[in-house]
C-alpha atoms as a PDB file:
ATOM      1  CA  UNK A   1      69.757  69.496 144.656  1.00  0.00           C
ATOM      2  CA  UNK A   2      66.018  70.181 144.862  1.00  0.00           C
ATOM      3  CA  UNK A   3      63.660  70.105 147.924  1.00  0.00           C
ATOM      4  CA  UNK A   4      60.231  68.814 146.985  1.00  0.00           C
ATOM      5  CA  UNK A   5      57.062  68.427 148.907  1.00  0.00           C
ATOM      6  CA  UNK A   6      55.302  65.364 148.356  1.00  0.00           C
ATOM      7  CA  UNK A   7      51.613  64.373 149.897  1.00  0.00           C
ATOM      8  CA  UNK A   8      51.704  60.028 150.337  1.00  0.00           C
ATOM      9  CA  UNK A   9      47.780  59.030 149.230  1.00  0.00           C
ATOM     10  CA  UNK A  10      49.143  55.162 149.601  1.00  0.00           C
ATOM     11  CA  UNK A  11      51.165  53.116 151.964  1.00  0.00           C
ATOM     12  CA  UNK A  12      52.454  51.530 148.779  1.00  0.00           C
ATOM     13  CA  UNK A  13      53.790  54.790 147.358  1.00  0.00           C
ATOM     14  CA  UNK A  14      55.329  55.573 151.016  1.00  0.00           C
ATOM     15  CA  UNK A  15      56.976  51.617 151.105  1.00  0.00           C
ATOM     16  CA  UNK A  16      58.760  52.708 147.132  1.00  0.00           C
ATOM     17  CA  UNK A  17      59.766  56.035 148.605  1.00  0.00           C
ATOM     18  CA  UNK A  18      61.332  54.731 151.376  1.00  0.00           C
ATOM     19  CA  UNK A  19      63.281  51.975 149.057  1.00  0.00           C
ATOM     20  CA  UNK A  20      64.647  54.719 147.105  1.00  0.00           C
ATOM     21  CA  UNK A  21      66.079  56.243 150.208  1.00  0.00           C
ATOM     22  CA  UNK A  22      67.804  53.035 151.200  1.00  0.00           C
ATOM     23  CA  UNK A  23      68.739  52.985 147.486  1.00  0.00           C
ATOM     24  CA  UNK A  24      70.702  56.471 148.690  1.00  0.00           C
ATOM     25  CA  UNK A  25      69.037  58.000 145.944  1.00  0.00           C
ATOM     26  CA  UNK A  26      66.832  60.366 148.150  1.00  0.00           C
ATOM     27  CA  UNK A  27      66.547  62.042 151.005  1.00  0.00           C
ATOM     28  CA  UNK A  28      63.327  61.923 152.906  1.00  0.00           C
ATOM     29  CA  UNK A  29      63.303  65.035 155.145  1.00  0.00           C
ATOM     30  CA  UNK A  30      60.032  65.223 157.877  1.00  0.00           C
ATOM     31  CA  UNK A  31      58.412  68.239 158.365  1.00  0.00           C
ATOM     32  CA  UNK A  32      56.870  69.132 161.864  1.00  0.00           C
ATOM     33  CA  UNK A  33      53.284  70.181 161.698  1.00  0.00           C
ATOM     34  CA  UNK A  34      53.007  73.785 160.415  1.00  0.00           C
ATOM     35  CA  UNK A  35      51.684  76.461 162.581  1.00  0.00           C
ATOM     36  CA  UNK A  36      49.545  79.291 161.721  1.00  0.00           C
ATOM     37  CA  UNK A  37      52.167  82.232 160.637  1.00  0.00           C
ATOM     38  CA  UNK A  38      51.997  85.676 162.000  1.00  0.00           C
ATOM     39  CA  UNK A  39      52.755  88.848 160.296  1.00  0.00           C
ATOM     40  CA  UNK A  40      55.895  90.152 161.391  1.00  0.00           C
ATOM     41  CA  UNK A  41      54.342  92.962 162.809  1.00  0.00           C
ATOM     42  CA  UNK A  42      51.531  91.022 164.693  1.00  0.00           C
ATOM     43  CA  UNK A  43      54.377  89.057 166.504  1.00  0.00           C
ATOM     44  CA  UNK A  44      55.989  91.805 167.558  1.00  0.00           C
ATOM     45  CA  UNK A  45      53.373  94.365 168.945  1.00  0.00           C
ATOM     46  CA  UNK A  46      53.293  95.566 171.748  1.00  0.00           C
ATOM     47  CA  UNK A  47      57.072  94.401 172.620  1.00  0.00           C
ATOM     48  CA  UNK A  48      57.636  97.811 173.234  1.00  0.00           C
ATOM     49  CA  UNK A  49      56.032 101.043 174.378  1.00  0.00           C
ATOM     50  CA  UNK A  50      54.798 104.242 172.437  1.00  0.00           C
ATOM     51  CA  UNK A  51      57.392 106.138 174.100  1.00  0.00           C
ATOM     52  CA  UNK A  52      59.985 104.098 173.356  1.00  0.00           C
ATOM     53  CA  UNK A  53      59.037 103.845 169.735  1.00  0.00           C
ATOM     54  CA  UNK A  54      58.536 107.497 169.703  1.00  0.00           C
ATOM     55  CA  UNK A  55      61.857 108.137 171.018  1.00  0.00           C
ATOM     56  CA  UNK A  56      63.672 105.590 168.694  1.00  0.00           C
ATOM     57  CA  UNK A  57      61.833 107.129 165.475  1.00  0.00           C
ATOM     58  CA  UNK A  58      63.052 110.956 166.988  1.00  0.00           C
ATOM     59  CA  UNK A  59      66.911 110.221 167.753  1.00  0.00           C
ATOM     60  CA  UNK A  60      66.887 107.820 164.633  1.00  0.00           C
ATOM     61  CA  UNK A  61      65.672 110.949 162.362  1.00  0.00           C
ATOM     62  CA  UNK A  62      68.415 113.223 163.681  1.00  0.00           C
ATOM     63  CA  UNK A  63      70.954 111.282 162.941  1.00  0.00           C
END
């Protein structure tokens, strides 16, 4: 199966697309409202210290 994105410009078009879910031949699937994504690495700074990091990246190396 494939997952599409469609934008509804027309109450008309939404009323057709809902029929062909009855129909069981689709799937409408709603999406919550998209927030702003992060970087990885924005999200997580500052969830730990220097020193900690430090000391992970020294007995990491040794190993």
């Amino acid at each position: 199966m494939e997952t599409l994105t469609v934008k509804i410009t027309n109450n008309k078009a939404l009323k057709i697309i809902e029929d062909l879910e009855y129909l069981n031949l689709i799937h409408i699937v709603k999406e919550s409202p998209q927030t702003a994504t992060k970087k990885l690495s924005e999200e997580m700074s500052g969830s730990i210290s220097q020193e900690q990091a430090d000391y992970m990246l020294k007995h990491n190396r040794n190993e």
